[in-house]
PDB file of N, CA and C in Angstrom:
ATOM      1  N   UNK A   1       5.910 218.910  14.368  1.00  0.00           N
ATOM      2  CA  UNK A   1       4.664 218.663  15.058  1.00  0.00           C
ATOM      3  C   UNK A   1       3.983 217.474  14.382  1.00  0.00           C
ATOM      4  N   UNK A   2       3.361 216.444  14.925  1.00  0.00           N
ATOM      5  CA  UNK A   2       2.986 215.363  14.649  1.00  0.00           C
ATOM      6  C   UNK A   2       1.554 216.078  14.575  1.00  0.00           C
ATOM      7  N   UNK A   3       0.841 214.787  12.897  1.00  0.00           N
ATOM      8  CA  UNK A   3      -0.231 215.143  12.508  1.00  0.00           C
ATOM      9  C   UNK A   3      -1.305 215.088  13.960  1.00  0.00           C
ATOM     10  N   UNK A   4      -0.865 214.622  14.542  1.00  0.00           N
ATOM     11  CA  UNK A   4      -2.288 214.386  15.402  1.00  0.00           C
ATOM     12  C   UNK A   4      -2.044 215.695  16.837  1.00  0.00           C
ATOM     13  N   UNK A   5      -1.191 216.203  17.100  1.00  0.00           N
ATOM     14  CA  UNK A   5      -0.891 217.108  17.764  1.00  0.00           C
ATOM     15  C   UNK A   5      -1.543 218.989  16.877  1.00  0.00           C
ATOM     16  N   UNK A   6      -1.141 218.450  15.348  1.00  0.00           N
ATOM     17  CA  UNK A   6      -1.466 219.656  14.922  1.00  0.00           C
ATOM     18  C   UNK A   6      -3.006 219.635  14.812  1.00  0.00           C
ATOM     19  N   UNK A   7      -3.650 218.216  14.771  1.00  0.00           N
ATOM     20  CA  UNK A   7      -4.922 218.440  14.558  1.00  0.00           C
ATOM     21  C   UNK A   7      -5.910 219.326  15.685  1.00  0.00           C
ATOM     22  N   UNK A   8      -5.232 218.535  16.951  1.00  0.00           N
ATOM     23  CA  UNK A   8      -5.198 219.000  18.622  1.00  0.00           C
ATOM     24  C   UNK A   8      -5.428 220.540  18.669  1.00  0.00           C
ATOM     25  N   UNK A   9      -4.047 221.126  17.643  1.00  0.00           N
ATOM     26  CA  UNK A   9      -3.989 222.550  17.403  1.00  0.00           C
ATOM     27  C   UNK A   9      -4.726 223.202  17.602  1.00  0.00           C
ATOM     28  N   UNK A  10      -5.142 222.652  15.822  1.00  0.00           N
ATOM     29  CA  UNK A  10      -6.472 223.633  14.988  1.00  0.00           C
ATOM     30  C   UNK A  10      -7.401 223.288  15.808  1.00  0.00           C
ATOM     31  N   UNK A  11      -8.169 222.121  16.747  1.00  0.00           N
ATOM     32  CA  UNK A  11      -9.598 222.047  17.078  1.00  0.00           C
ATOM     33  C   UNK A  11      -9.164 223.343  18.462  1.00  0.00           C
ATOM     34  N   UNK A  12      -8.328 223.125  18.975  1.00  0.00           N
ATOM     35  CA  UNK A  12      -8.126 224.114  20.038  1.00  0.00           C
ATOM     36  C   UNK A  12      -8.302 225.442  19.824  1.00  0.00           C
ATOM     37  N   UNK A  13      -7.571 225.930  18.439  1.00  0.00           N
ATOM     38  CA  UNK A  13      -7.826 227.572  17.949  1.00  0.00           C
ATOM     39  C   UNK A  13      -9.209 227.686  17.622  1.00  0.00           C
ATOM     40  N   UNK A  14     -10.032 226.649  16.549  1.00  0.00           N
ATOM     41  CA  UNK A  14     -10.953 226.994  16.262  1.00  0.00           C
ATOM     42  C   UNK A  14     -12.168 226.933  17.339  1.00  0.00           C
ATOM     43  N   UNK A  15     -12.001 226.654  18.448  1.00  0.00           N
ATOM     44  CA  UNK A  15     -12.765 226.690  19.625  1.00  0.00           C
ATOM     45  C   UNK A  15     -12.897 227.935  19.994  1.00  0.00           C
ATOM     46  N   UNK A  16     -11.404 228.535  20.156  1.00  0.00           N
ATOM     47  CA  UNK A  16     -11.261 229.631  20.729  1.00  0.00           C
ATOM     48  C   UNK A  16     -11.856 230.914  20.157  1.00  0.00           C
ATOM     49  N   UNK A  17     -11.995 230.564  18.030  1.00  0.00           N
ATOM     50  CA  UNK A  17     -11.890 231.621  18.026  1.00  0.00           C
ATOM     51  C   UNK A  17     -13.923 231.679  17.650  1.00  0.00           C
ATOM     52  N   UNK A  18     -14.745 230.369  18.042  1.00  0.00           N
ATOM     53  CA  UNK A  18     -15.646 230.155  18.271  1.00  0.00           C
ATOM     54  C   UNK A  18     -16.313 231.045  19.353  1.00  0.00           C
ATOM     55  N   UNK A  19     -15.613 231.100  20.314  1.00  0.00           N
ATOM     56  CA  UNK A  19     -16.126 231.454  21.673  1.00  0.00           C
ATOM     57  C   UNK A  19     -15.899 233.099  21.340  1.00  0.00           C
ATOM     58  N   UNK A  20     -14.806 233.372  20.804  1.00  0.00           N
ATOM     59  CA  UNK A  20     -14.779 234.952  20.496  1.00  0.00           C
ATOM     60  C   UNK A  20     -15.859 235.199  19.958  1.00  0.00           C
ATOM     61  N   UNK A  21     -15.857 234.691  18.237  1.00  0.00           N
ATOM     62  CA  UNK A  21     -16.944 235.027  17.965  1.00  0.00           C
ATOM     63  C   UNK A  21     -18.313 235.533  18.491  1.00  0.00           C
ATOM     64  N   UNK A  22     -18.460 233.693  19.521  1.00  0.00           N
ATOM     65  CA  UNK A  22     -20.076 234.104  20.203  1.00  0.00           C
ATOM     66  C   UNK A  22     -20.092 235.312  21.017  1.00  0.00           C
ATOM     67  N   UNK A  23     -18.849 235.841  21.592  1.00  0.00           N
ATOM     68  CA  UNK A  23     -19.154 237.014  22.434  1.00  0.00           C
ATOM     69  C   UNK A  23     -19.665 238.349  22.162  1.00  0.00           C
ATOM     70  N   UNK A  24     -19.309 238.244  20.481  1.00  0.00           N
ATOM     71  CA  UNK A  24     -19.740 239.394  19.941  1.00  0.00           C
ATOM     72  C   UNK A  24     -20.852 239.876  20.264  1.00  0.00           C
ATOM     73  N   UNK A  25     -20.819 240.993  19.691  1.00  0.00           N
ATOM     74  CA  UNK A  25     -22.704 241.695  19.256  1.00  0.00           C
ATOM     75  C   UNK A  25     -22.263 241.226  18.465  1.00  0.00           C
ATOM     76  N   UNK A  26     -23.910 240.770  17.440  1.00  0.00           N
ATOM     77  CA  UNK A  26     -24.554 241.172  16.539  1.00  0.00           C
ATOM     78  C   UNK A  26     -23.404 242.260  15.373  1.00  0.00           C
ATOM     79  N   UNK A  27     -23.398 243.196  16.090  1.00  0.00           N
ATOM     80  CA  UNK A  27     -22.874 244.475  15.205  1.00  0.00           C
ATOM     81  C   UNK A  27     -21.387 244.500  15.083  1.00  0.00           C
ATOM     82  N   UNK A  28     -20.468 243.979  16.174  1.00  0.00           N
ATOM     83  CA  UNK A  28     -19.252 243.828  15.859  1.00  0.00           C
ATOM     84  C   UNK A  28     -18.991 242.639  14.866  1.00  0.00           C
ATOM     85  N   UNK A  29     -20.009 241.275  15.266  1.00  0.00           N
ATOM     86  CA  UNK A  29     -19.674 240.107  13.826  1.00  0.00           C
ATOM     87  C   UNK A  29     -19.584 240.710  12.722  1.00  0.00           C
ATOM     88  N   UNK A  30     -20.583 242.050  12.570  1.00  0.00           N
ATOM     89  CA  UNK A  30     -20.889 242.019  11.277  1.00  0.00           C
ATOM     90  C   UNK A  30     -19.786 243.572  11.041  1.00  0.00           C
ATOM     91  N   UNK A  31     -19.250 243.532  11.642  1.00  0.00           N
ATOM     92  CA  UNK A  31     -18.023 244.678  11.638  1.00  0.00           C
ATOM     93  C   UNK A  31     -16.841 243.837  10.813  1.00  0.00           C
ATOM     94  N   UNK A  32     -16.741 242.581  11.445  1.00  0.00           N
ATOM     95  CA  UNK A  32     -15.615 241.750  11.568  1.00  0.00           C
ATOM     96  C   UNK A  32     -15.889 240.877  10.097  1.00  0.00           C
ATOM     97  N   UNK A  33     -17.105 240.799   9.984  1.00  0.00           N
ATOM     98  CA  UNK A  33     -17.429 240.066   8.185  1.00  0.00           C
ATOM     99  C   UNK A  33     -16.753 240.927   7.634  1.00  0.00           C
ATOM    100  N   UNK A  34     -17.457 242.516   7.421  1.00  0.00           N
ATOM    101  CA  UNK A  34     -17.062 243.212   6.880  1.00  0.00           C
ATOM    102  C   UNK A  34     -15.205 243.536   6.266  1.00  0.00           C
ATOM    103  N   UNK A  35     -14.757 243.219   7.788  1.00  0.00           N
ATOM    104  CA  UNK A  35     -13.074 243.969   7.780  1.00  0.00           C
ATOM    105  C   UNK A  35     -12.726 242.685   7.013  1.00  0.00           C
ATOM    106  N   UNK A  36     -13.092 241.558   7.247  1.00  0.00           N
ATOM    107  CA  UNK A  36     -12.674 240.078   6.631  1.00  0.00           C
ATOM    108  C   UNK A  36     -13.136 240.209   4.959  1.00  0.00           C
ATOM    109  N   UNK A  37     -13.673 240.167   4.643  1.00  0.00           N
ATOM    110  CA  UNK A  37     -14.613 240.767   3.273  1.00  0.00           C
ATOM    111  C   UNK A  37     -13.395 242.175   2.380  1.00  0.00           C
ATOM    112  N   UNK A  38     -13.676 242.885   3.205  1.00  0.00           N
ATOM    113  CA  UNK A  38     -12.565 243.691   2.425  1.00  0.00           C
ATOM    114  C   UNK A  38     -10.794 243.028   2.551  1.00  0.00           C
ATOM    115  N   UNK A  39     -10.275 242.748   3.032  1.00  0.00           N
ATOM    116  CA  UNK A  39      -8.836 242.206   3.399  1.00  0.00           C
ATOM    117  C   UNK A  39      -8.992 241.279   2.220  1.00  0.00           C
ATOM    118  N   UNK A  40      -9.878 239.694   1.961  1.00  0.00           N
ATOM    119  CA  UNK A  40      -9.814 239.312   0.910  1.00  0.00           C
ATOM    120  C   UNK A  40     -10.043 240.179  -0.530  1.00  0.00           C
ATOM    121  N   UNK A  41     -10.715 240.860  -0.831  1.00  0.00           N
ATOM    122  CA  UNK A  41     -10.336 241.369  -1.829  1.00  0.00           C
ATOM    123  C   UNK A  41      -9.238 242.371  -2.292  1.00  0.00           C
ATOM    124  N   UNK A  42      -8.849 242.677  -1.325  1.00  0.00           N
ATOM    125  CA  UNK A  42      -7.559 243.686  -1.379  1.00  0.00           C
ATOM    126  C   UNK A  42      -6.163 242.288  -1.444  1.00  0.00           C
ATOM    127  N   UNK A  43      -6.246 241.019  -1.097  1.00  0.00           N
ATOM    128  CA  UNK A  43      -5.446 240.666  -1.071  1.00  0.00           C
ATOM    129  C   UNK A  43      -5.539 239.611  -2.653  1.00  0.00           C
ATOM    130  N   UNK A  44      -6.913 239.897  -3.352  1.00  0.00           N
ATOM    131  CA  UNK A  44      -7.057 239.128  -4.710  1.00  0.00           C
ATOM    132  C   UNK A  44      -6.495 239.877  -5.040  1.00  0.00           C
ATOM    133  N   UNK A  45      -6.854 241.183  -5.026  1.00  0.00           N
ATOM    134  CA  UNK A  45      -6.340 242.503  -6.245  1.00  0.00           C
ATOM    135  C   UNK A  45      -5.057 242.440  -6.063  1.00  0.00           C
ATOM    136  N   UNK A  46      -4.352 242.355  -4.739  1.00  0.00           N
ATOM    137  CA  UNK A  46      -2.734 242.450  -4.756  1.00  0.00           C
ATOM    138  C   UNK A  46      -2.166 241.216  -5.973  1.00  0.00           C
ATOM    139  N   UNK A  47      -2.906 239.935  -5.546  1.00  0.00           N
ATOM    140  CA  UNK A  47      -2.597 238.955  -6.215  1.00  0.00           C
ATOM    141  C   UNK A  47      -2.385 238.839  -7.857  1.00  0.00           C
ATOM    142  N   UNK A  48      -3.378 239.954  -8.092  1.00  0.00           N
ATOM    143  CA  UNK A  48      -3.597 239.837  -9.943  1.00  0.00           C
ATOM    144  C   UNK A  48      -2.970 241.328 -10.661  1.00  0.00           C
ATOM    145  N   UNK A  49      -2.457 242.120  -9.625  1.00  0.00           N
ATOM    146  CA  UNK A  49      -1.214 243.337  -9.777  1.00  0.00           C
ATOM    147  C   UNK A  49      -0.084 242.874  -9.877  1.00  0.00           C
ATOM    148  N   UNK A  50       0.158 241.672  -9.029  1.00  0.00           N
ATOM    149  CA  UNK A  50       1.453 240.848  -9.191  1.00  0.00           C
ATOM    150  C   UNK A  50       2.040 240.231 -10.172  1.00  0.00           C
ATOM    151  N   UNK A  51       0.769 239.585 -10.461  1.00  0.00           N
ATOM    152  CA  UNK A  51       0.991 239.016 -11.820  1.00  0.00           C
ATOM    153  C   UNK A  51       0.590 239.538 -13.209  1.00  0.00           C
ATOM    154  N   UNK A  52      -0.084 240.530 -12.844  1.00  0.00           N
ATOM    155  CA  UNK A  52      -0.402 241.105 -14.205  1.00  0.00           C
ATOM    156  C   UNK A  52      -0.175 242.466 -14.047  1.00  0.00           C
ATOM    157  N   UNK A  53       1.221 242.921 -14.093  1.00  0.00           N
ATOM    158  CA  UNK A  53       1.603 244.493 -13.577  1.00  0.00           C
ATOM    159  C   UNK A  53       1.018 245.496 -14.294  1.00  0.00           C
ATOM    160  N   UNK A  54       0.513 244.956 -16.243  1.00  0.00           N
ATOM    161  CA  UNK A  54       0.390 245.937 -17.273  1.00  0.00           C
ATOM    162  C   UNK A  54      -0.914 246.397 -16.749  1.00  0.00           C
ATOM    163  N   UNK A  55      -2.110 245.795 -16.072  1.00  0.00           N
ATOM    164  CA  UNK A  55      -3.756 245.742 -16.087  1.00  0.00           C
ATOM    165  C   UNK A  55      -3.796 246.991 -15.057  1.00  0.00           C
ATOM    166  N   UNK A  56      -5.207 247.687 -16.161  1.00  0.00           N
ATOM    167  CA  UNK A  56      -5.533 248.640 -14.548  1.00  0.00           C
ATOM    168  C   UNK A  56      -6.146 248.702 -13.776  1.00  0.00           C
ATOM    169  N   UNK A  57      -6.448 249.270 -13.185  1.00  0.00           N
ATOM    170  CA  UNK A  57      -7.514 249.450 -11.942  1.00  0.00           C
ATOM    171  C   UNK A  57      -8.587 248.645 -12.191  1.00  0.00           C
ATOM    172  N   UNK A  58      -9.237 248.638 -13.470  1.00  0.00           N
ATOM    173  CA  UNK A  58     -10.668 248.342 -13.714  1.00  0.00           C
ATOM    174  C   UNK A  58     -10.303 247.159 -14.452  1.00  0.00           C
ATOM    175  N   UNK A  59      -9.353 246.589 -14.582  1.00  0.00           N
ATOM    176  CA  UNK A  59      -9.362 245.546 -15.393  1.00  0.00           C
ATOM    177  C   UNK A  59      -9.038 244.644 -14.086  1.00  0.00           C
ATOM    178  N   UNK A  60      -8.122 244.898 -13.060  1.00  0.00           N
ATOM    179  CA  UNK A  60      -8.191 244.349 -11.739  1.00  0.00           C
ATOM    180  C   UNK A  60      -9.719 244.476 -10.807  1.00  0.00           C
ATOM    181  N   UNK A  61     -10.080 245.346 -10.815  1.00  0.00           N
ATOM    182  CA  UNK A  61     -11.505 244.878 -10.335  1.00  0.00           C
ATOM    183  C   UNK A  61     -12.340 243.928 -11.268  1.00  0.00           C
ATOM    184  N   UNK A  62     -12.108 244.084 -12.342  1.00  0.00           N
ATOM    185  CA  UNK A  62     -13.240 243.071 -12.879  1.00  0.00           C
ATOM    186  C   UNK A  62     -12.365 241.439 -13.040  1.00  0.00           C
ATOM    187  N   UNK A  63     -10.774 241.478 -12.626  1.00  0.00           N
ATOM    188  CA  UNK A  63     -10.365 240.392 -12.538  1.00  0.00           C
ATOM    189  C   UNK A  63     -11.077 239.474 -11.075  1.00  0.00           C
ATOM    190  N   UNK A  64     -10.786 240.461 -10.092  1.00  0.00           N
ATOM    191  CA  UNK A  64     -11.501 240.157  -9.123  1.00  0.00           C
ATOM    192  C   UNK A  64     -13.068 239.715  -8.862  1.00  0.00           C
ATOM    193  N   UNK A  65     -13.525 240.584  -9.409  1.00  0.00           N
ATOM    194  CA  UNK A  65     -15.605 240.486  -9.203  1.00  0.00           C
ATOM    195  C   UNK A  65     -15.587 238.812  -9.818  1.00  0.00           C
ATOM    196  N   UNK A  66     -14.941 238.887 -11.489  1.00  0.00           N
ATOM    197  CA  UNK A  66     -14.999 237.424 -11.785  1.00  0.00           C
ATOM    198  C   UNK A  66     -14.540 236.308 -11.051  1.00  0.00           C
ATOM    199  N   UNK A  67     -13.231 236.658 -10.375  1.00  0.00           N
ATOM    200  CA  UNK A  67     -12.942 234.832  -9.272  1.00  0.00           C
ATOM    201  C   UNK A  67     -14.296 234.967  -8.148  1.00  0.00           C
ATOM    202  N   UNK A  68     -14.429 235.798  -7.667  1.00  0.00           N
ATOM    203  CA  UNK A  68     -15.700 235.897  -6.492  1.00  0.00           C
ATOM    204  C   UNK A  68     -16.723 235.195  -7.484  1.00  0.00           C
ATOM    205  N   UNK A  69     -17.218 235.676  -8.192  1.00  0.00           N
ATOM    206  CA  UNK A  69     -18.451 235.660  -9.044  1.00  0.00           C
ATOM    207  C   UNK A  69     -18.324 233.853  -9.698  1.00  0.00           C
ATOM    208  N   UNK A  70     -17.294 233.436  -9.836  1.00  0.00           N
ATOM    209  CA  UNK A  70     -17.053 231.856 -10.175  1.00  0.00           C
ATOM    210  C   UNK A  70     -16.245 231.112  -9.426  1.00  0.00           C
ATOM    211  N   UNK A  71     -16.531 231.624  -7.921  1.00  0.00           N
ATOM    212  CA  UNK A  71     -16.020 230.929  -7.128  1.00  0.00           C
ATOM    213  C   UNK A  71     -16.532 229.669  -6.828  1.00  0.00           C
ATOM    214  N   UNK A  72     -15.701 228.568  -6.286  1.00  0.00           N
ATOM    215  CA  UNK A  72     -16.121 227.242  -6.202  1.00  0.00           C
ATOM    216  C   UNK A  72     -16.008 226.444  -4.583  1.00  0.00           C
ATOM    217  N   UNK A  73     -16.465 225.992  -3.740  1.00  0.00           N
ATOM    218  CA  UNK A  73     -16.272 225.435  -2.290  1.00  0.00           C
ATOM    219  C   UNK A  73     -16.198 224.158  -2.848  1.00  0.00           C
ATOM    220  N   UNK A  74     -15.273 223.260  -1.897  1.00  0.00           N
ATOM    221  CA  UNK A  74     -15.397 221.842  -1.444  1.00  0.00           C
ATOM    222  C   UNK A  74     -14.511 221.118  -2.939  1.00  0.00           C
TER     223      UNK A  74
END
Protein backbone atom coordinates (compact mmCIF):
# COMPACT_ATOMS: atom_id res chain seq x y z
CA UNK A 1 0.00 0.00 0.00
CA UNK A 2 1.43 3.29 -1.02
CA UNK A 3 2.08 5.97 1.69
CA UNK A 4 -0.52 8.14 0.38
CA UNK A 5 -3.27 5.47 -0.05
CA UNK A 6 -2.57 4.37 3.58
CA UNK A 7 -2.88 7.88 4.67
CA UNK A 8 -6.44 7.86 2.61
CA UNK A 9 -6.89 4.77 5.02
CA UNK A 10 -6.44 6.09 8.37
CA UNK A 11 -8.36 9.60 7.55
CA UNK A 12 -11.22 7.26 6.30
CA UNK A 13 -11.26 4.94 9.62
CA UNK A 14 -10.75 7.77 11.78
CA UNK A 15 -13.86 9.49 10.34
CA UNK A 16 -15.71 6.57 10.78
CA UNK A 17 -14.85 5.85 14.01
CA UNK A 18 -15.61 9.76 14.70
CA UNK A 19 -19.10 9.46 13.61
CA UNK A 20 -19.51 6.29 15.90
CA UNK A 21 -18.34 7.94 18.54
CA UNK A 22 -20.72 11.07 18.04
CA UNK A 23 -23.63 8.66 18.03
CA UNK A 24 -23.12 7.68 21.35
CA UNK A 25 -24.82 8.71 24.60
CA UNK A 26 -23.08 10.46 26.84
CA UNK A 27 -23.15 7.13 28.95
CA UNK A 28 -22.05 4.59 26.43
CA UNK A 29 -18.69 7.08 25.58
CA UNK A 30 -18.12 6.88 28.93
CA UNK A 31 -18.76 3.01 29.02
CA UNK A 32 -16.34 2.78 26.11
CA UNK A 33 -13.47 5.16 28.02
CA UNK A 34 -13.95 2.99 30.63
CA UNK A 35 -13.63 -0.66 28.67
CA UNK A 36 -10.59 1.27 26.77
CA UNK A 37 -9.01 2.37 30.21
CA UNK A 38 -9.13 -1.03 31.60
CA UNK A 39 -7.81 -3.15 28.31
CA UNK A 40 -4.72 -0.71 28.52
CA UNK A 41 -3.82 -1.56 31.76
CA UNK A 42 -4.39 -5.16 31.62
CA UNK A 43 -2.32 -5.09 28.55
CA UNK A 44 0.74 -2.96 30.62
CA UNK A 45 0.45 -5.55 33.35
CA UNK A 46 0.59 -8.41 30.69
CA UNK A 47 3.58 -6.50 29.36
CA UNK A 48 5.68 -6.29 32.71
CA UNK A 49 4.59 -10.27 33.67
CA UNK A 50 6.36 -10.95 30.50
CA UNK A 51 9.19 -9.56 31.21
CA UNK A 52 9.48 -9.71 34.66
CA UNK A 53 7.95 -13.31 35.44
CA UNK A 54 9.67 -13.25 39.22
CA UNK A 55 7.38 -9.76 40.31
CA UNK A 56 4.05 -9.99 41.99
CA UNK A 57 0.90 -8.81 41.80
CA UNK A 58 1.74 -5.64 43.69
CA UNK A 59 4.96 -5.09 42.38
CA UNK A 60 3.13 -5.26 38.80
CA UNK A 61 0.60 -2.86 39.81
CA UNK A 62 2.90 -0.45 41.09
CA UNK A 63 5.03 -1.19 37.85
CA UNK A 64 2.09 -0.06 36.11
CA UNK A 65 0.53 3.06 38.29
CA UNK A 66 4.34 4.32 37.71
CA UNK A 67 4.44 4.23 33.55
CA UNK A 68 0.74 5.89 33.78
CA UNK A 69 1.89 8.20 36.51
CA UNK A 70 5.22 9.28 34.19
CA UNK A 71 3.69 9.06 31.22
CA UNK A 72 4.83 11.32 28.39
CA UNK A 73 2.66 12.59 24.89
CA UNK A 74 4.16 14.01 21.71
Amino acid sequence: MSDTAQADHLRIAHERQVAIYRAMSPQDRLRQALRMNRSMLELLAAGFRQRQPTWSDAQIRTAVADRILHARTG
